[in-house]
Protein backbone atom coordinates (compact mmCIF):
# COMPACT_ATOMS: atom_id res chain seq x y z
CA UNK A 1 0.00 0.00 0.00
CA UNK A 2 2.59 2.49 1.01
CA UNK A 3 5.26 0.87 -1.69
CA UNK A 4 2.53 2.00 -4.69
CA UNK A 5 2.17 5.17 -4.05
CA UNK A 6 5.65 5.99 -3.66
CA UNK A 7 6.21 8.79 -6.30
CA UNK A 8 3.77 11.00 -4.17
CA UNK A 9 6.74 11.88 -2.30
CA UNK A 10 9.36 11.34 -4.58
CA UNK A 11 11.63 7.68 -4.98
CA UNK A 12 14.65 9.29 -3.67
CA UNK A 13 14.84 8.33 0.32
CA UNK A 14 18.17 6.18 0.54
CA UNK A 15 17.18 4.85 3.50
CA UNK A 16 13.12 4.45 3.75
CA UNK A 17 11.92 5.94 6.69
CA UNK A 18 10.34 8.91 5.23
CA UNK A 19 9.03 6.67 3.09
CA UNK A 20 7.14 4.71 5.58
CA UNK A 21 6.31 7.72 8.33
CA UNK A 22 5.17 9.89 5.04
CA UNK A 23 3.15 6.82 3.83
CA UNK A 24 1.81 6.51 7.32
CA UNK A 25 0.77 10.10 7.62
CA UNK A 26 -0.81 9.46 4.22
CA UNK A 27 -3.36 7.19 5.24
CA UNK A 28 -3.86 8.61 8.63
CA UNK A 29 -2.41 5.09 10.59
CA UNK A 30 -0.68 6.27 13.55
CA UNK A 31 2.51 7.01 14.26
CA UNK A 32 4.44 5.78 17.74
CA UNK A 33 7.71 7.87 18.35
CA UNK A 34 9.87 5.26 20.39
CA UNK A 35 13.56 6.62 22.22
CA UNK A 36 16.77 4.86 19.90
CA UNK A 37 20.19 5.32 21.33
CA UNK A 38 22.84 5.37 18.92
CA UNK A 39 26.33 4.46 20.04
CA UNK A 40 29.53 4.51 17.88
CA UNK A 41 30.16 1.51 15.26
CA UNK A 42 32.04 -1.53 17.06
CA UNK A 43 32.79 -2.76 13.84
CA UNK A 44 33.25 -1.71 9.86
CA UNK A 45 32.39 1.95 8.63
CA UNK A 46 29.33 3.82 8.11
CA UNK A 47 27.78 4.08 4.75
CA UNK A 48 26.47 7.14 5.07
CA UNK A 49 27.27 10.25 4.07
CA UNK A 50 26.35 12.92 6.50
CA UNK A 51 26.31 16.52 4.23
CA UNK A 52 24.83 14.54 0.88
CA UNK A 53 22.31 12.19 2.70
CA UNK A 54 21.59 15.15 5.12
CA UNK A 55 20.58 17.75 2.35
CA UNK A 56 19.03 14.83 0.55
CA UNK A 57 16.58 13.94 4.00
CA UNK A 58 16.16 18.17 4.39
CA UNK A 59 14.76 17.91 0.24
CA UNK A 60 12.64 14.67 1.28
CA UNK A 61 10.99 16.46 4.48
CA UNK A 62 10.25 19.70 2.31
CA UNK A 63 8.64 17.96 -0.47
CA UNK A 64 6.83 16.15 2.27
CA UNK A 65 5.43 19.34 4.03
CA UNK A 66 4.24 20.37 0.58
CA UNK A 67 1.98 17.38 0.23
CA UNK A 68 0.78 16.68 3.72
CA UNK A 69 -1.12 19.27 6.06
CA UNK A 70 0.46 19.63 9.19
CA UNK A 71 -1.05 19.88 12.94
């Protein structure tokens, strides 16, 4: 359900949680914010690029506030 309508946002979240919370909000299924705690890498190295991915997120959320009313 989410999956299909994809291009509503835009195909370009590299990771896919905007893609499921904006999907959510979509459809009007709620949304649970749960506490993560992130601790440094105890092995290998991140994939992710912190300016190009964070810029790239920033695009994704603005697009999204376009498209879905806020409260």
């Amino acid at each position: 359900m989410i999956a299909a309508n994809r291009s509503y946002f835009g195909d370009f979240d590299p990771f896919g949680d905007f893609d499921l919370l904006f999907g959510a909000a979509k459809y009007n299924l709620k949304i649970a914010d749960l506490p993560v705690r992130y601790r440094e890498r105890t092995y290998g190295t991140t994939n992710i690029q912190r300016w190009t991915h964070g810029w790239l997120l920033l695009r994704m959320v603005a697009q999204a506030m376009a498209r879905i009313k806020f409260v």
